[in-house]
C-alpha atoms as a PDB file:
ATOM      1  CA  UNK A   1      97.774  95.358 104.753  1.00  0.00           C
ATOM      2  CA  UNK A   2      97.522  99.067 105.915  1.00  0.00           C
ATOM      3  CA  UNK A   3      93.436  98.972 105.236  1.00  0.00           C
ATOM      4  CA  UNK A   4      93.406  95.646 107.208  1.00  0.00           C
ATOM      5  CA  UNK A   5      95.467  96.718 110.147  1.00  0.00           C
ATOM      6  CA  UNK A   6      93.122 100.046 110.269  1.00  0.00           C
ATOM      7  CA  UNK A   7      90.102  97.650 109.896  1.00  0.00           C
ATOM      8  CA  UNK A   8      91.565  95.768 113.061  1.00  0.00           C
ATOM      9  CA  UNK A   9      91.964  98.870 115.466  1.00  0.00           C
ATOM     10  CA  UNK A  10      89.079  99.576 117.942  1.00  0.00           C
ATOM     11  CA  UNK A  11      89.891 102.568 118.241  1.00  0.00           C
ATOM     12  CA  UNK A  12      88.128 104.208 115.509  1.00  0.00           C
ATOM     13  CA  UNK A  13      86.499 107.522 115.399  1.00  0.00           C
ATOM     14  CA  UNK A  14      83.722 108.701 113.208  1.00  0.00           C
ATOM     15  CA  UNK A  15      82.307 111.412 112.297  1.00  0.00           C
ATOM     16  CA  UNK A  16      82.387 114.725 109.588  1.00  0.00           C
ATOM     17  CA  UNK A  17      83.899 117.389 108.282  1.00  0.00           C
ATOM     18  CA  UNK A  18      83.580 120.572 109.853  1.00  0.00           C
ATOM     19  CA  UNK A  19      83.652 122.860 107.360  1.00  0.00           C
ATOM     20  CA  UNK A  20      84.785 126.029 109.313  1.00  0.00           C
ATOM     21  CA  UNK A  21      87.426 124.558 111.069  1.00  0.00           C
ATOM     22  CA  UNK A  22      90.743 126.672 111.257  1.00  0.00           C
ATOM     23  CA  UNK A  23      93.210 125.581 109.140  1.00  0.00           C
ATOM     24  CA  UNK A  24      90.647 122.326 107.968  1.00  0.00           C
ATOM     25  CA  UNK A  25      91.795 122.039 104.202  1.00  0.00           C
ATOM     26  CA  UNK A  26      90.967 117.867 103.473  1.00  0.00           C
ATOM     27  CA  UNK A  27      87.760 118.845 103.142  1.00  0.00           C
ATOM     28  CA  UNK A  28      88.266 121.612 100.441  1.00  0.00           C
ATOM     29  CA  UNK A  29      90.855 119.810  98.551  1.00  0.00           C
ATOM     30  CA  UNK A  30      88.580 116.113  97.835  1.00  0.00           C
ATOM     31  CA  UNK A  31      85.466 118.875  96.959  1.00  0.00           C
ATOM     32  CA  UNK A  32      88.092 120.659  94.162  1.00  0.00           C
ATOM     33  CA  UNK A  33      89.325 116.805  93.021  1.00  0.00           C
ATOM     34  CA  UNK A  34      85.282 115.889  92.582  1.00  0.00           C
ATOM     35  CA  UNK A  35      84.937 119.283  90.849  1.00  0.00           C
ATOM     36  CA  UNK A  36      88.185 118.388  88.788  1.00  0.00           C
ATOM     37  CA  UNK A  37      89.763 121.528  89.572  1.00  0.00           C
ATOM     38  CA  UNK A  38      92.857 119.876  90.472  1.00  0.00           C
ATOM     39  CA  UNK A  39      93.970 115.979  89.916  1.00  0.00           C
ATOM     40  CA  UNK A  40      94.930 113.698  92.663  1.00  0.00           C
ATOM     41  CA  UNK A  41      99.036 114.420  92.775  1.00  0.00           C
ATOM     42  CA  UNK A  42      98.419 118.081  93.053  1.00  0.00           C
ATOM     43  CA  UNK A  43      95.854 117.283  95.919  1.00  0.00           C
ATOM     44  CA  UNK A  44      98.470 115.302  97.670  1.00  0.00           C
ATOM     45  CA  UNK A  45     101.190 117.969  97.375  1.00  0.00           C
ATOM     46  CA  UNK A  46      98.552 120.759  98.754  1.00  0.00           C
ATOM     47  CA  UNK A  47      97.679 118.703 101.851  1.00  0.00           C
ATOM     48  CA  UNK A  48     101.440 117.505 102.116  1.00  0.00           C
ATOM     49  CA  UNK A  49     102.311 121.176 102.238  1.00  0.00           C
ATOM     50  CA  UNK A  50      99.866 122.410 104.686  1.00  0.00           C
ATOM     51  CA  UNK A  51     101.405 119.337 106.927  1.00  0.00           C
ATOM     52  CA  UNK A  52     104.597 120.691 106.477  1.00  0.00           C
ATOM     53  CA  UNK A  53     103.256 123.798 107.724  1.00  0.00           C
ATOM     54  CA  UNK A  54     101.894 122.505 110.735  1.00  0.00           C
ATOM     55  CA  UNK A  55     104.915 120.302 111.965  1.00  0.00           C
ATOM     56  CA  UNK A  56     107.083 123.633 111.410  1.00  0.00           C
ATOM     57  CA  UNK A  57     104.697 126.517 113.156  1.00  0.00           C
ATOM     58  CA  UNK A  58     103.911 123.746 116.186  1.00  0.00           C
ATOM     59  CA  UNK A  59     107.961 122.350 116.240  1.00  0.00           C
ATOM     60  CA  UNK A  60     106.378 118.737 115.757  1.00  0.00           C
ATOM     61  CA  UNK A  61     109.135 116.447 114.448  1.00  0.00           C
ATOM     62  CA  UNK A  62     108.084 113.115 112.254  1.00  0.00           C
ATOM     63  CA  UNK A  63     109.531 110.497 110.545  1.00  0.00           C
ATOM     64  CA  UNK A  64     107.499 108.793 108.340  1.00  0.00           C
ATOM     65  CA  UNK A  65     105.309 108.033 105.233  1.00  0.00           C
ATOM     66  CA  UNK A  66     102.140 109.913 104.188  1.00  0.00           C
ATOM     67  CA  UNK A  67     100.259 107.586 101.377  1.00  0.00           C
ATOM     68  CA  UNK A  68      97.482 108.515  99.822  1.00  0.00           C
ATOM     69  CA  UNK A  69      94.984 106.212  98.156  1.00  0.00           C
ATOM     70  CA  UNK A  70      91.766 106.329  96.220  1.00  0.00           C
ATOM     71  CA  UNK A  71      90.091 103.345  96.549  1.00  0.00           C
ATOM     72  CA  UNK A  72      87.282 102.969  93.360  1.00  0.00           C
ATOM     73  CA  UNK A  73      84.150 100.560  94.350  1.00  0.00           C
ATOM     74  CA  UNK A  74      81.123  99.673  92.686  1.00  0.00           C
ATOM     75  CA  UNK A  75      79.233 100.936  96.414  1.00  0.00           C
ATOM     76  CA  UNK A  76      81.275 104.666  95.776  1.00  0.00           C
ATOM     77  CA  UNK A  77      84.763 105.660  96.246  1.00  0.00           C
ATOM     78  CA  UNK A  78      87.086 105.343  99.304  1.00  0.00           C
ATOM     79  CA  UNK A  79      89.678 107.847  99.607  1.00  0.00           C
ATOM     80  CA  UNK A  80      92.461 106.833 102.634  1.00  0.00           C
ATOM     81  CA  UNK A  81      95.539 108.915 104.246  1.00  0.00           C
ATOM     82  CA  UNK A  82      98.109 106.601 105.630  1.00  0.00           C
ATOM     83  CA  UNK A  83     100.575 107.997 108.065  1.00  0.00           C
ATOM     84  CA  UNK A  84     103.031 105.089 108.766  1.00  0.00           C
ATOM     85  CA  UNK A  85     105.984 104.902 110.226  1.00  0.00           C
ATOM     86  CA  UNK A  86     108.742 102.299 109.761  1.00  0.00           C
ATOM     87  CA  UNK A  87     110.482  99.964 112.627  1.00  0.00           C
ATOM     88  CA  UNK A  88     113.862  98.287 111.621  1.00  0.00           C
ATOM     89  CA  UNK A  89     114.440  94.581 111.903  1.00  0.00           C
ATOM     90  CA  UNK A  90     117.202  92.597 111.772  1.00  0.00           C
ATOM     91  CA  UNK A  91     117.180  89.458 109.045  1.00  0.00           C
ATOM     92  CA  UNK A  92     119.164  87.184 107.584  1.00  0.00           C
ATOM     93  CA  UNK A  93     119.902  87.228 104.171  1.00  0.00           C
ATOM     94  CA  UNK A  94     120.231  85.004 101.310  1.00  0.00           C
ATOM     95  CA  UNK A  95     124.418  84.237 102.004  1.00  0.00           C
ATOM     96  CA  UNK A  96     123.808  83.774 106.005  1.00  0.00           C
ATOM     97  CA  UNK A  97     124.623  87.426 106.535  1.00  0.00           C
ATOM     98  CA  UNK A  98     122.921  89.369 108.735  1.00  0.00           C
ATOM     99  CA  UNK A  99     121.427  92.884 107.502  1.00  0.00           C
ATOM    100  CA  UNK A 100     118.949  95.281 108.310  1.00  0.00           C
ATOM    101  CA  UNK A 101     115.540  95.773 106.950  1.00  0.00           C
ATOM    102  CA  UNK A 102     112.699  98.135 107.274  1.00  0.00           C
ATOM    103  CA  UNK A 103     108.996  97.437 107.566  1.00  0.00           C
ATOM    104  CA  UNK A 104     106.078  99.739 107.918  1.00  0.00           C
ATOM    105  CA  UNK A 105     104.634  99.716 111.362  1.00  0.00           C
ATOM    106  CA  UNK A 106     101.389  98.500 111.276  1.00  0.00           C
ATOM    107  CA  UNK A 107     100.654  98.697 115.202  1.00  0.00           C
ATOM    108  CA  UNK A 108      99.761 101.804 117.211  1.00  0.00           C
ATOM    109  CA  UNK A 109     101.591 104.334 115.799  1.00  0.00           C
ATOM    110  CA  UNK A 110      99.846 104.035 112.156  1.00  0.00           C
ATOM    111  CA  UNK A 111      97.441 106.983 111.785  1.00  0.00           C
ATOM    112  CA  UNK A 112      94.218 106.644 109.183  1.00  0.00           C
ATOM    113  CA  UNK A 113      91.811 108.727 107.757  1.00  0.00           C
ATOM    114  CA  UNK A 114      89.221 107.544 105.994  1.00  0.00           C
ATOM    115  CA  UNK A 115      86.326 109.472 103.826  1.00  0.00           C
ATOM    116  CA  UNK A 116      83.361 107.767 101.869  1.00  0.00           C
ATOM    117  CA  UNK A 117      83.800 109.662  99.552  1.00  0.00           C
ATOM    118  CA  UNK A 118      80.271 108.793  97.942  1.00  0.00           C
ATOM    119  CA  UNK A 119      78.476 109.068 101.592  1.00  0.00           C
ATOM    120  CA  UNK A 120      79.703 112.235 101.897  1.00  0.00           C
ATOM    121  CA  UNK A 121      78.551 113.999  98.808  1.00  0.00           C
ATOM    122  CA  UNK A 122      75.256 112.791  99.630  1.00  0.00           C
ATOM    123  CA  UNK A 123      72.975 114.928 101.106  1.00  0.00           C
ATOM    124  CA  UNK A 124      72.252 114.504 104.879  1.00  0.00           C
ATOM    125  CA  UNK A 125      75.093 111.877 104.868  1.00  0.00           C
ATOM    126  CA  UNK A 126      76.726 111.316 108.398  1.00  0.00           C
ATOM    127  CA  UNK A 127      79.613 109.803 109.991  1.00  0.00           C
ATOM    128  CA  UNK A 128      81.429 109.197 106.648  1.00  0.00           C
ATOM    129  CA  UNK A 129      84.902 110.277 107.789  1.00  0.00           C
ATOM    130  CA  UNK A 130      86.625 107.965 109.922  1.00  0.00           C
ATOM    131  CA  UNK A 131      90.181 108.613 111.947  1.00  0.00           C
ATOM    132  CA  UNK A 132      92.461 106.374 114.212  1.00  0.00           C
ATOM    133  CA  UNK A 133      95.335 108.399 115.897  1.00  0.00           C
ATOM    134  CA  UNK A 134      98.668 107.233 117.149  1.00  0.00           C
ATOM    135  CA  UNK A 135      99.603 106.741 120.552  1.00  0.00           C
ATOM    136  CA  UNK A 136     102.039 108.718 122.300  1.00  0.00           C
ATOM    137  CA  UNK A 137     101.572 111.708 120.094  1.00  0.00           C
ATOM    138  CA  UNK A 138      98.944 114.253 121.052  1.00  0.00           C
ATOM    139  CA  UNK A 139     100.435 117.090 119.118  1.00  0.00           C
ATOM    140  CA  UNK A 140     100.866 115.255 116.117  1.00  0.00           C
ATOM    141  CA  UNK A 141      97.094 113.712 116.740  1.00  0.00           C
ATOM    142  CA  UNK A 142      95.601 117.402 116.798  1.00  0.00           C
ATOM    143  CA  UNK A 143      97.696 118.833 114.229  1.00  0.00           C
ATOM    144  CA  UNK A 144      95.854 116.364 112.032  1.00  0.00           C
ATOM    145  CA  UNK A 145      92.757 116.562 113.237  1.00  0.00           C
ATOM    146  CA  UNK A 146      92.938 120.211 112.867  1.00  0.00           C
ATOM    147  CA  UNK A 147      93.930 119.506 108.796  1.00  0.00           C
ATOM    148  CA  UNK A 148      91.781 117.061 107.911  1.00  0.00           C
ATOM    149  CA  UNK A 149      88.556 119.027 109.680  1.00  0.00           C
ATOM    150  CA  UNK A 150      87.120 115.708 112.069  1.00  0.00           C
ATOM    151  CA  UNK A 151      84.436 116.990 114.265  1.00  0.00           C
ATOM    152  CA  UNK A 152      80.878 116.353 114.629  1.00  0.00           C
ATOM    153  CA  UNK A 153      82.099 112.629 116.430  1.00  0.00           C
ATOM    154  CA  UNK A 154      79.568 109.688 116.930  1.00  0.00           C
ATOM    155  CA  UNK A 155      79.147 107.910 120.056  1.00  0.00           C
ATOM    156  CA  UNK A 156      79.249 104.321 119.044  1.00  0.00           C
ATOM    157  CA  UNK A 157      78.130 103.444 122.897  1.00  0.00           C
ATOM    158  CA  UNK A 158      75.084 105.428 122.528  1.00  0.00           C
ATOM    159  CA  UNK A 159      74.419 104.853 119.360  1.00  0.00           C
ATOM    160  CA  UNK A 160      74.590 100.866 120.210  1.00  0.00           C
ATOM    161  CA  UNK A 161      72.505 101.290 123.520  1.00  0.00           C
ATOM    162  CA  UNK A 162      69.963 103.210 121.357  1.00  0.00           C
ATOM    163  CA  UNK A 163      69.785 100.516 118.693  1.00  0.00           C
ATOM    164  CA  UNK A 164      69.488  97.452 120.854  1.00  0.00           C
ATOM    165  CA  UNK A 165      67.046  99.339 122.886  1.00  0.00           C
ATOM    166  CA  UNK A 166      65.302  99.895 119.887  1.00  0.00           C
ATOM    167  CA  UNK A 167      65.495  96.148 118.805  1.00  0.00           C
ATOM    168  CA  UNK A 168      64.130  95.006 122.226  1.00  0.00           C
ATOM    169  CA  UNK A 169      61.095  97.533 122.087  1.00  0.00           C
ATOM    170  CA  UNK A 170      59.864  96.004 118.990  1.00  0.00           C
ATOM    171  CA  UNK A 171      60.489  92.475 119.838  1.00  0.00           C
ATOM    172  CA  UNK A 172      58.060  93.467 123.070  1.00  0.00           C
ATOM    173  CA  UNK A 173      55.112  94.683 120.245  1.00  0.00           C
ATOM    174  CA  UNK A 174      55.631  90.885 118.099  1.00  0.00           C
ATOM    175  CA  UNK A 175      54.525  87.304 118.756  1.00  0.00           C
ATOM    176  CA  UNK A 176      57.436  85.257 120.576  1.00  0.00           C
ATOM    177  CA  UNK A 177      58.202  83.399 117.406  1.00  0.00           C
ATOM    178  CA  UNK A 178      58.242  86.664 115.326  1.00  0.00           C
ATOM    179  CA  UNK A 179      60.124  88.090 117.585  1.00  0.00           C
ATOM    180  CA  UNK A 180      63.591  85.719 117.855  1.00  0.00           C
ATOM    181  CA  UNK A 181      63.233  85.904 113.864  1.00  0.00           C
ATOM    182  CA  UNK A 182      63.549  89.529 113.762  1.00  0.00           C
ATOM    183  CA  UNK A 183      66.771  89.672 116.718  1.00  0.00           C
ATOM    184  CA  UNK A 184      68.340  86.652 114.255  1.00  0.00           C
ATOM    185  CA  UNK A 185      67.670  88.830 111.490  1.00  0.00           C
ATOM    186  CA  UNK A 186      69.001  91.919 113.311  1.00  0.00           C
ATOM    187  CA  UNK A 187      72.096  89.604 114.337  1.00  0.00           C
ATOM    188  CA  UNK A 188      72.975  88.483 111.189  1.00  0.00           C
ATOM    189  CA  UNK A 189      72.819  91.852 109.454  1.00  0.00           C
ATOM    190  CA  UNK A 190      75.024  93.116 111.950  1.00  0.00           C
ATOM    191  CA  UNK A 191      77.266  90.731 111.085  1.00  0.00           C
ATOM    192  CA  UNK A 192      77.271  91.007 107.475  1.00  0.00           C
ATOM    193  CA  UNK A 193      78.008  94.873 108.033  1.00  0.00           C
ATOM    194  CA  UNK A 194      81.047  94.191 110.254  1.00  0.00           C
ATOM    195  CA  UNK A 195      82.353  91.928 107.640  1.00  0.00           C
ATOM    196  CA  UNK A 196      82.036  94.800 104.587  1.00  0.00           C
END
């Protein structure tokens, strides 16, 4: 549910690591997991700790769950950093009576990051990190920006503009017929993409 409610936000960002960033330590900490110079709960606890840091030295206050996740795939490894918070509800329960629940926010104030984890080792690989922010929370936005190292951002409007320009340019050099095969071609694999 948290991957499909980050799958469902337009907001997303992409981009890179930048490796100099101040106080950028994600980026460090998945190289010395590949490297196995440290396993994935001592990875957490670093990162967790440098948060900790940065919520004390800026006075940010949060409430809220930090889940980490490595996602292993046949196309290369997904690793994800939740930060959810939780709303309360009221239900009723199983005698009539009414009692309070919790449930993890799934709506604007859940914060991802995602790295492709096998796009990034790769040499000359781009815009494998992903990030959605919450709303309402600059500090908090930056303070993780700052950790996890995002920079380096794509334009998805250019990018787009440039592709479909792209598209339309070579349609112009093909026969008519040639030419509506290639956008339906283009179409569908765009479609297949946004599906993965």
């Amino acid at each position: 549910e948290l991957r499909s409610a980050y799958l469902g936000r337009l907001g997303r960002e992409h981009g890179s690591f930048v490796e100099d960033a101040e106080g950028a330590c994600l980026a460090q900490l998945l190289q010395r997991l590949a490297d196995q110079q440290l396993d994935f709960a001592q990875l957490t606890e670093a990162f967790v700790e440098q948060v900790v840091k940065g919520l004390k030295e800026q006075s940010i206050e949060l409430s809220g769950h930090l889940l980490f996740v490595q996602e292993q795939r046949h196309a290369g490894d997904l690793f994800y950093l939740f930060l959810a918070t939780h709303r309360s509800a009221t239900a009723v329960g199983a005698e009539l009576e009414l009692e309070r629940v919790n449930y993890i926010d799934l709506g604007p104030s859940l914060m991802v990051v995602k790295v492709d984890l096998a796009e990034w080792q790769r040499e000359g690989g781009a815009a494998y990190l992903s990030l959605t922010t919450p709303r309402g929370s600059r500090e908090l936005s930056e303070l993780f920006r700052q950790l996890v190292g995002f920079g380096n951002g794509v334009n998805k409007v250019d990018d787009t503009k440039l592709f479909l320009e792209s598209v339309e340019a070579f349609s112009r050099e093909v026969p008519a017929e040639q030419a509506n095969e290639f956008k339906g071609q283009v179409v569908d694999y765009c479609m297949e993409q946004e599906k993965l």
